[in-house]
Protein backbone atom coordinates (compact mmCIF):
# COMPACT_ATOMS: atom_id res chain seq x y z
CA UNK A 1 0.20 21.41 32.53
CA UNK A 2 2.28 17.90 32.78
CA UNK A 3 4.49 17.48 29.81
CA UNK A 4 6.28 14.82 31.50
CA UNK A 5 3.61 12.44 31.37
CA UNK A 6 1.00 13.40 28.46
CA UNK A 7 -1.92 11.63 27.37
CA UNK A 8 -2.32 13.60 24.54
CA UNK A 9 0.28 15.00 21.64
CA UNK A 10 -0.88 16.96 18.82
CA UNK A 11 1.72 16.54 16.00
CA UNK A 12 1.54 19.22 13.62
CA UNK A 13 3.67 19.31 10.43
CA UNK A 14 5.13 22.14 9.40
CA UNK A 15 6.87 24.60 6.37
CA UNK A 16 6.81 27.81 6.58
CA UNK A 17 3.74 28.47 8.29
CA UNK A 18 4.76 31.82 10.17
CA UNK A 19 1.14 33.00 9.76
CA UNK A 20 -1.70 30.51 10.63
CA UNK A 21 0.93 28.91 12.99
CA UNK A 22 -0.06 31.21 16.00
CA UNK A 23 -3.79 30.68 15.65
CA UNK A 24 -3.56 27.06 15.52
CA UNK A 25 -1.55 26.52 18.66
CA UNK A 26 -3.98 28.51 20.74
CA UNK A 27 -6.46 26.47 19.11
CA UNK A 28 -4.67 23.05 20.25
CA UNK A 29 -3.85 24.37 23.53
CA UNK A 30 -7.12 25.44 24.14
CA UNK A 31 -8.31 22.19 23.79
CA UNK A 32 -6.39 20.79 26.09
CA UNK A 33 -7.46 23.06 28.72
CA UNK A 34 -11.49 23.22 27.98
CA UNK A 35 -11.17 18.79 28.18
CA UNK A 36 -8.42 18.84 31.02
CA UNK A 37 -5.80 17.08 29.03
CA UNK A 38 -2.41 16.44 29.82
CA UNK A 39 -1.34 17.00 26.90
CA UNK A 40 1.60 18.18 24.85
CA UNK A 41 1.91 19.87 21.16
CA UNK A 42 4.86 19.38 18.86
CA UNK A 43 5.69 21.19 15.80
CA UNK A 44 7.32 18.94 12.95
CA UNK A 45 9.41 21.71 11.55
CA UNK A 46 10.45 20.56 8.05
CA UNK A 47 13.31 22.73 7.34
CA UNK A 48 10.80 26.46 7.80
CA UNK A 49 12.89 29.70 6.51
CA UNK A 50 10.51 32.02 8.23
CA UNK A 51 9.52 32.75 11.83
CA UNK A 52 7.45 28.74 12.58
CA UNK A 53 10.07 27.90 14.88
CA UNK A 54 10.27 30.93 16.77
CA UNK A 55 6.63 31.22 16.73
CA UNK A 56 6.30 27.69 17.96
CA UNK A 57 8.63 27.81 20.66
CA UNK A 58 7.16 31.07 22.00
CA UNK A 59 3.72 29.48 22.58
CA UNK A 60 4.95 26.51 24.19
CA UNK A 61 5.21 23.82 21.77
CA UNK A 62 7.99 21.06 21.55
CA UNK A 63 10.14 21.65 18.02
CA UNK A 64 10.87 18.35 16.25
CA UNK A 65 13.37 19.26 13.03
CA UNK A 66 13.11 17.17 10.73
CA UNK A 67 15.71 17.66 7.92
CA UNK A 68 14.71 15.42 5.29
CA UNK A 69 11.90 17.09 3.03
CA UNK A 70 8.12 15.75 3.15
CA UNK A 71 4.87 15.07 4.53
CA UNK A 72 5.43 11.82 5.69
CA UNK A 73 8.94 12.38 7.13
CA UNK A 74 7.52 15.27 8.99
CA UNK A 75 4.65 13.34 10.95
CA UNK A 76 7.22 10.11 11.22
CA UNK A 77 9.62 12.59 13.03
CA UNK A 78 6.65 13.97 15.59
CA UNK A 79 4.82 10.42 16.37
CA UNK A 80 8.61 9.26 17.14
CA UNK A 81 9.29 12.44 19.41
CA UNK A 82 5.84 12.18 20.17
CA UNK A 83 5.45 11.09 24.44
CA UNK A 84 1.78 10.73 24.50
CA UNK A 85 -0.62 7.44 24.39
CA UNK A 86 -2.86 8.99 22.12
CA UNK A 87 -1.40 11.17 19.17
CA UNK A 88 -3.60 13.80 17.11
CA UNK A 89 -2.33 14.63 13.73
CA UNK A 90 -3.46 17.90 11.63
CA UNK A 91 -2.15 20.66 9.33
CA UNK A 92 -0.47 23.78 10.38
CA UNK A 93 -2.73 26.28 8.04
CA UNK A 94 -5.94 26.19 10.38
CA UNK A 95 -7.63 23.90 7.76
CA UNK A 96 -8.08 21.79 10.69
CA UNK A 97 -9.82 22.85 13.90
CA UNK A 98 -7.59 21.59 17.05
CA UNK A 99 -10.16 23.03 19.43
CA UNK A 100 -13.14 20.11 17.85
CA UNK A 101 -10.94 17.28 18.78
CA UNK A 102 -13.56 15.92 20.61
CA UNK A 103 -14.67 12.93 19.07
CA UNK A 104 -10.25 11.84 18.55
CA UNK A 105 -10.40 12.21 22.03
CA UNK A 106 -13.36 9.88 22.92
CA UNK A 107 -12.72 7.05 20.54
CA UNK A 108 -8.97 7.02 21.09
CA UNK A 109 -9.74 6.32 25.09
CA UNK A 110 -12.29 3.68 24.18
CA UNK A 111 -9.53 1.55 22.34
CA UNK A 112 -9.86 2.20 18.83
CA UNK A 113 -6.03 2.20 17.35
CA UNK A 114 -6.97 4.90 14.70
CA UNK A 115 -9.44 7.77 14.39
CA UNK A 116 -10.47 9.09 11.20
CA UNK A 117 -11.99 12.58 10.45
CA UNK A 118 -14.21 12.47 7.00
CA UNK A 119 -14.76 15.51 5.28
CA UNK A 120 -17.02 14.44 3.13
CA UNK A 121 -19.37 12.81 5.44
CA UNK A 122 -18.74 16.17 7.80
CA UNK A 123 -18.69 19.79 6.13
CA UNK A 124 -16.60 21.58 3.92
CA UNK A 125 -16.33 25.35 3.78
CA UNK A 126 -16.67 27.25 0.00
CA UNK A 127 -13.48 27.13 -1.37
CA UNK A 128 -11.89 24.63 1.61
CA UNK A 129 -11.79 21.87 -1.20
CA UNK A 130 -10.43 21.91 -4.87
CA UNK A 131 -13.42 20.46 -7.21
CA UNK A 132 -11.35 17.93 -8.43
CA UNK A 133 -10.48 16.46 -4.87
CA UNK A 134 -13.89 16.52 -3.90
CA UNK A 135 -15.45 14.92 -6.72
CA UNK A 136 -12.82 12.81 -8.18
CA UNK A 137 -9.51 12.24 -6.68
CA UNK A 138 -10.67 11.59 -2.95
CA UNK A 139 -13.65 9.49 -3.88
CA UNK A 140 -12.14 7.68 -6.33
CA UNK A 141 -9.04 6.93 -4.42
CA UNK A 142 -11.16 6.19 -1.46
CA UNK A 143 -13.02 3.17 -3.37
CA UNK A 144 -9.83 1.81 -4.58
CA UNK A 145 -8.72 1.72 -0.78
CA UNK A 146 -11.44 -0.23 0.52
CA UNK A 147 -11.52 -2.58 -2.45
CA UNK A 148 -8.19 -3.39 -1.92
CA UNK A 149 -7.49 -3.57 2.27
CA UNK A 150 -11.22 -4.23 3.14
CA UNK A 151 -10.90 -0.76 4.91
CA UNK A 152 -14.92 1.13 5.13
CA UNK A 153 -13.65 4.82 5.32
CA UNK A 154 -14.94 7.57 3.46
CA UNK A 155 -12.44 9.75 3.03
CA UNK A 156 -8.56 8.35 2.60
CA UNK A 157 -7.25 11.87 2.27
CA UNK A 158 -8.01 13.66 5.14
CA UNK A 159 -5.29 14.78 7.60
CA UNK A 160 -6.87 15.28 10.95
CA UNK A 161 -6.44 11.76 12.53
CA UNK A 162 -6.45 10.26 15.57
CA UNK A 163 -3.65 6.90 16.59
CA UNK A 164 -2.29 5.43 19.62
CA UNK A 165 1.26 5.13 19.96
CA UNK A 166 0.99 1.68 20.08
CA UNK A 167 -0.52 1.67 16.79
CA UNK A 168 1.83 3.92 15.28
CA UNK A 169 4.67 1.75 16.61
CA UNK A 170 3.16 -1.49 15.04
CA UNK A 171 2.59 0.29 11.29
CA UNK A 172 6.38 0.81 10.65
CA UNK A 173 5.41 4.12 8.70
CA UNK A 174 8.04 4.76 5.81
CA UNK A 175 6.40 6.82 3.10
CA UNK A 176 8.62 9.94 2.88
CA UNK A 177 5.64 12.56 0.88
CA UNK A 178 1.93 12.95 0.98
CA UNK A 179 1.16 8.74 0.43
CA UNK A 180 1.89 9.23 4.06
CA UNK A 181 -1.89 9.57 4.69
CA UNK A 182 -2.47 6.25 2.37
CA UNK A 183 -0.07 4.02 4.25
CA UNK A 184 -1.29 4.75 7.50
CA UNK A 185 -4.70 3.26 6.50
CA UNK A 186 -3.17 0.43 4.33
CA UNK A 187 -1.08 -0.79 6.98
CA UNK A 188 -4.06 -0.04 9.73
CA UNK A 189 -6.46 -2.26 7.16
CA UNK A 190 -3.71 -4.81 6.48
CA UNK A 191 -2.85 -5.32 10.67
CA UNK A 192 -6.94 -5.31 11.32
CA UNK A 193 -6.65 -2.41 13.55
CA UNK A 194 -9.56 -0.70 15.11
CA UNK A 195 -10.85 1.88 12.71
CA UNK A 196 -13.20 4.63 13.68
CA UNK A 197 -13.83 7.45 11.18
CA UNK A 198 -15.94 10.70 12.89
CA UNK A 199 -17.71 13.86 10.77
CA UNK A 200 -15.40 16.61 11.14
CA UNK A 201 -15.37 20.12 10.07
CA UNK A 202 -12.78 21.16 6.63
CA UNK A 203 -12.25 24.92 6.89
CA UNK A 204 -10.82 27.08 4.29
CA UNK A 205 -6.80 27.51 4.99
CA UNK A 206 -5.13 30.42 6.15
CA UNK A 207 -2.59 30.80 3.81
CA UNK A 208 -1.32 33.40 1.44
CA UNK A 209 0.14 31.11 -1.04
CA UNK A 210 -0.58 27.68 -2.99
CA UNK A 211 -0.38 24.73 -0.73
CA UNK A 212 2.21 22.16 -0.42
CA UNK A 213 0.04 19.41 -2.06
CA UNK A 214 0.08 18.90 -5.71
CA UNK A 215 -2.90 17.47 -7.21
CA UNK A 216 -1.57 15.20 -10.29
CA UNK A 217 1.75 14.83 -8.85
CA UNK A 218 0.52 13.50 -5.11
CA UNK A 219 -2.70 11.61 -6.78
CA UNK A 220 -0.39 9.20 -8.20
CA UNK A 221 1.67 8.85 -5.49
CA UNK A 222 -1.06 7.50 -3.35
CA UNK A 223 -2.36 5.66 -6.47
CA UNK A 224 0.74 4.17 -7.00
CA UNK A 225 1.96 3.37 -3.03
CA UNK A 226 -1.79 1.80 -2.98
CA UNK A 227 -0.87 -0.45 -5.95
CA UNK A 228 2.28 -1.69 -4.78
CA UNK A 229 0.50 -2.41 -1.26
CA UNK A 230 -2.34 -4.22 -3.08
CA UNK A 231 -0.42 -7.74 -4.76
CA UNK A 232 -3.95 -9.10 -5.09
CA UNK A 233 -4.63 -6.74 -7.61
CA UNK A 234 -1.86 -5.98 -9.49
CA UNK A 235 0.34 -8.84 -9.13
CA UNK A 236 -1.98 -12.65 -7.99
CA UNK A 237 -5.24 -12.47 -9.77
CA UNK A 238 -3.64 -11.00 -13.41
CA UNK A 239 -1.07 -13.62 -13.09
CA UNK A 240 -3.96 -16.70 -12.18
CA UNK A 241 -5.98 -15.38 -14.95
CA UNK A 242 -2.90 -14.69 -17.87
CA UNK A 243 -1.93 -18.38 -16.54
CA UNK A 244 -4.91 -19.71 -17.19
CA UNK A 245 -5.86 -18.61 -20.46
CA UNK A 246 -2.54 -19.23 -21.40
CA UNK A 247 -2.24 -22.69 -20.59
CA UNK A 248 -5.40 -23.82 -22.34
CA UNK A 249 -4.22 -22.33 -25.77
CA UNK A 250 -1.25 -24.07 -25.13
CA UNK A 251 -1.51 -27.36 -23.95
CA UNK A 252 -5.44 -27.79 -26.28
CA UNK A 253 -2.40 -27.84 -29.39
CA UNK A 254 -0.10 -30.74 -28.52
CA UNK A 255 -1.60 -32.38 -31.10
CA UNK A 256 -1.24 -29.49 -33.46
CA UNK A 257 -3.76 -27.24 -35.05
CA UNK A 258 -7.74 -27.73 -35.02
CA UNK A 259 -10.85 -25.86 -36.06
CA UNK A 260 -13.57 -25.41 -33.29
CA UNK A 261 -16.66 -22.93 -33.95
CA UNK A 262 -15.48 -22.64 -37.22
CA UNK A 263 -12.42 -20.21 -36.19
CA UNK A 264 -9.05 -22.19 -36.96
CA UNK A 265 -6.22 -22.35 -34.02
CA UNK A 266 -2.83 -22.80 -35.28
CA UNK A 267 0.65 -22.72 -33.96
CA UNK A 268 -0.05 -18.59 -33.48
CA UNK A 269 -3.06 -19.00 -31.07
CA UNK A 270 -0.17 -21.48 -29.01
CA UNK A 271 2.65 -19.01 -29.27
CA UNK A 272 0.51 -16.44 -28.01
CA UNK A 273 -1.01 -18.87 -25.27
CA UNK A 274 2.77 -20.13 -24.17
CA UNK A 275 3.63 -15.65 -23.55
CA UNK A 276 0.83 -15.57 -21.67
CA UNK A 277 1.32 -18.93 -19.22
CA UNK A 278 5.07 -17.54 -18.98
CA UNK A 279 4.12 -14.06 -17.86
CA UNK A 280 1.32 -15.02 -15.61
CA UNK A 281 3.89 -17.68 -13.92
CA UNK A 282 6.17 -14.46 -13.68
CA UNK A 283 3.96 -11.90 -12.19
CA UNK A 284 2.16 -14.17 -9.81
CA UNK A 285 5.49 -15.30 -8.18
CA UNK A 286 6.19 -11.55 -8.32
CA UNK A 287 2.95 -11.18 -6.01
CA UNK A 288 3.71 -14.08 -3.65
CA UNK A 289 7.46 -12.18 -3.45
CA UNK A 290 5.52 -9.15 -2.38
CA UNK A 291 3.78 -11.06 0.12
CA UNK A 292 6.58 -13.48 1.98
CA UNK A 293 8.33 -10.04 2.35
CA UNK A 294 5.34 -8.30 3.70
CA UNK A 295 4.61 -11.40 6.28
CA UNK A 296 8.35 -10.46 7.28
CA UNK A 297 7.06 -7.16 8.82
CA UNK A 298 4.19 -8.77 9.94
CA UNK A 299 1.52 -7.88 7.08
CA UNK A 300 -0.22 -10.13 5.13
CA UNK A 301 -0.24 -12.88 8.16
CA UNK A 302 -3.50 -13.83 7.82
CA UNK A 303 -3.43 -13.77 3.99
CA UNK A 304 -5.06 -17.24 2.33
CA UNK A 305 -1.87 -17.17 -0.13
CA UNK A 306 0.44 -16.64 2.51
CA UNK A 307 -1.36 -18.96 4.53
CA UNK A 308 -1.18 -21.90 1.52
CA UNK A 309 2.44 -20.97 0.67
CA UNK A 310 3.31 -21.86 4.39
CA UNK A 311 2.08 -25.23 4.00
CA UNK A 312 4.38 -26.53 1.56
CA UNK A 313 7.83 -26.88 2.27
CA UNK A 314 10.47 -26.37 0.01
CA UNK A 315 11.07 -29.68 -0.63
CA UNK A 316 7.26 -30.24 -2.26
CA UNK A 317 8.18 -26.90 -4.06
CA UNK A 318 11.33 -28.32 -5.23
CA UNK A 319 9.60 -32.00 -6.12
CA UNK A 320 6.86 -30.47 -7.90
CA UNK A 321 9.37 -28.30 -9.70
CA UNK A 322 11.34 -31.44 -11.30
CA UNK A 323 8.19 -32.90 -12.39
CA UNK A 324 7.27 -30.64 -14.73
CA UNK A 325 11.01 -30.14 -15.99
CA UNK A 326 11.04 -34.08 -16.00
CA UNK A 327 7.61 -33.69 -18.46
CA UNK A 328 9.08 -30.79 -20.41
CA UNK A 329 12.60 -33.07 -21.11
CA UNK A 330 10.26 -36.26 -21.94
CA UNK A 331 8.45 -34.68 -24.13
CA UNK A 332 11.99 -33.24 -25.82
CA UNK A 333 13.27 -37.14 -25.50
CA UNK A 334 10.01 -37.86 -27.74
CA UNK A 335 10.92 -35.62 -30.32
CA UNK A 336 14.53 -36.63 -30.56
CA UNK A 337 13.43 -39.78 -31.02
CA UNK A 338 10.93 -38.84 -34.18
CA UNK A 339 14.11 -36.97 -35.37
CA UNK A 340 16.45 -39.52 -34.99
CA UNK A 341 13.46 -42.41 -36.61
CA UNK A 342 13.74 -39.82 -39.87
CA UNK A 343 17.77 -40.43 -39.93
CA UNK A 344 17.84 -36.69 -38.65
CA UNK A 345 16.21 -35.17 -41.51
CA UNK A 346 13.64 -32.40 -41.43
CA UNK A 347 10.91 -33.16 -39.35
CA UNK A 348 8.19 -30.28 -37.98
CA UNK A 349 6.69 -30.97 -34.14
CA UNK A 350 6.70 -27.30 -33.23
CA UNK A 351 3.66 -27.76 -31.18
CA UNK A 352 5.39 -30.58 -29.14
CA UNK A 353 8.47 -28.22 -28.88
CA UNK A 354 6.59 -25.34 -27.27
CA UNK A 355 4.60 -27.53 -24.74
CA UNK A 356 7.79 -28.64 -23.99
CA UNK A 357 9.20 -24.91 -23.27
CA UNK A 358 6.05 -24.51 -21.54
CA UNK A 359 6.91 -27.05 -18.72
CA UNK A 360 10.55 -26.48 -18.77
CA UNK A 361 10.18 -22.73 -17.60
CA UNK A 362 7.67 -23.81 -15.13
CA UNK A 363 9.12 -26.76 -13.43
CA UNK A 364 12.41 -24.11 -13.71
CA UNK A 365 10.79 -20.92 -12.16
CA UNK A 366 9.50 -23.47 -9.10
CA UNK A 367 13.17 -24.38 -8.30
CA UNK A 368 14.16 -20.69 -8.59
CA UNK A 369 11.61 -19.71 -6.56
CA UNK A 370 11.57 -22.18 -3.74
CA UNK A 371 15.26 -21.43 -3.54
CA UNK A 372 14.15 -17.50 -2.99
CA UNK A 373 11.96 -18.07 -0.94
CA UNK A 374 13.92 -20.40 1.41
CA UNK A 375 16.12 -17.23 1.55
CA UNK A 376 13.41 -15.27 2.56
CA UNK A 377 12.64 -17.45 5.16
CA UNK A 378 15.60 -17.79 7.45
């Protein structure tokens, strides 16, 4: 067999797998032989206290150590190492069958940049799953996934994937645990990369202890890593809508108070109005942050914000930021004058005052944020 020139790598992470390890390098090299592969295995050794590197070594596979702890850093550390054109990712406790690769190996050659296995569209062994996983965490965090990227996978969890090296080069993978598995599909979805997701076969592990994954713990990861990939959701439409609601209880009050539907609103209704305009001006610039840096590593490119934001210089930024600061300080000038008509005395325009606030932090956040993002840009 060529190692020198591989098609193939099999990247399997590893801790302390001194048991299953043996089985599931036959298994891989196996493969290899029954499909005439050039191909090469590597063991992601993640800092193993027992035999796995001995083990691993003795059946032919390259040794990657990777010293810093987790999933991700594991699989980062054998894709780098990894000299193939087509890499094949799966666990190290024969969960994973390396001799049904298959299907990876097909798809990968006709072009697609990533090959997912779904166990849930495939078959799971008694006792291969955890209820909750199967039922609630994987679906559910699945759905979220494909609302989110525009991704059509079934199963976001599973770790027996195919990806060509050029693929994994253009992701920039940096997600140190188990949201490994979620940010290779976010960034695939994000980039538009060729997705093809195959039946495959979930067998019940090898091992005689608890696994490395933990099931509230690592749920939120992903949840969370998904979230922070996702400004859409979290960050844009809450801070359009907040905005927007805002501003009409606001600006509706200039005036001052009125009754409509028979339900009074009063300077409260406008107080609560102006925190919401405020914070939805916050977290949507938060969002469009999110996304100038993202377009920096070549995500988001296509995006219709992105896309919008592009069009307008700074200098429109900055114009249409001293507008509404020029409103805000007219509308101040028109109260000092009332105040100054009364000889100074007491006079009460609180609803003029917070419209006023309301386009001062606006026009003000603009500047701010053109001047950001002008940094962001160079």
């Amino acid at each position: 067999m060529n190692h020198e020139s591989p098609e193939f790598s099999i990247v399997i992470p590893c801790l302390n797998e001194a048991k299953t390890l043996p089985v599931v390098l036959e298994k891989a090299f196996k493969a290899f032989q029954r499909l005439d592969i050039r191909g090469e295995v590597i063991v992601a050794d993640n800092g193993s206290s027992d035999d796995s590197v001995k083990i691993s070594e003795k059946h032919g596979a390259k040794v990657v150590h990777c010293a810093e702890k987790g999933y991700g850093n594991a699989l980062i550390a054998g894709f780098s190492a990894a000299k193939g054109k087509y890499m094949i990712m799966g666990d190290a406790d024969d969960s994973y069958n390396f001799e049904e690769i298959d299907g990876f190996v097909e798809y990968l050659r006709q072009g697609y940049d990533l090959v997912m296995g779904t166990r849930l569209k495939g078959h799971i062994q008694k006792g291969a799953m955890p209820f909750l996983h199967r039922y609630l965490g994987t679906p559910v965090l699945t759905f979220l996934l494909n609302l989110f990227f525009g991704t059509k996978i079934s199963d976001c969890n599973c770790g027996m994937r195919g990806i060509s090296k050029a693929a994994f080069e253009k992701l920039h993978l940096e997600a140190h645990g188990m949201e490994f598995a979620s940010e290779m599909i976010i960034k695939a979805g994000m980039l538009k990369l060729k997705i093809k997701e195959i039946p495959i076969t979930l067998y019940k592990d090898k091992r005689d202890r608890k696994p490395h994954l933990n099931t509230w713990r690592d749920g939120w990861r992903h949840l969370k890593f998904m979230l922070l990939y996702a400004p859409n959701f979290l960050f844009i439409y809450p801070g359009i809508f907040a905005f927007a609601v805002g501003s009409v209880l606001t600006l509706v009050q200039f005036n001052g108070p009125f009754s409509l539907g028979g339900i009074y609103w009063d300077i409260h209704v406008m107080i609560l109005g102006l925190t919401f305009s405020l914070l939805g001006v916050f977290i949507f610039q938060m969002g469009l942050i999110i996304k100038l840096f993202s377009s920096l590593q070549h995500y988001y490119m296509k995006d219709r914000f992105v896309v919008w934001l592009k069009k307008i210089s700074m200098e429109k930024q900055l114009l249409a930021g001293v507008f509404f600061v020029l409103v805000g300080l007219s509308i101040d000038a028109y109260i000092f004058y009332v105040w100054a008509g009364h000889n100074f005395t007491n006079i009460f325009m609180p609803q003029k005052a917070i419209v006023s606030l309301y386009f001062l932090f606006i026009g003000l956040s603009m500047i701010f944020f053109a001047f950001f993002r002008a940094i962001l840009d160079k």
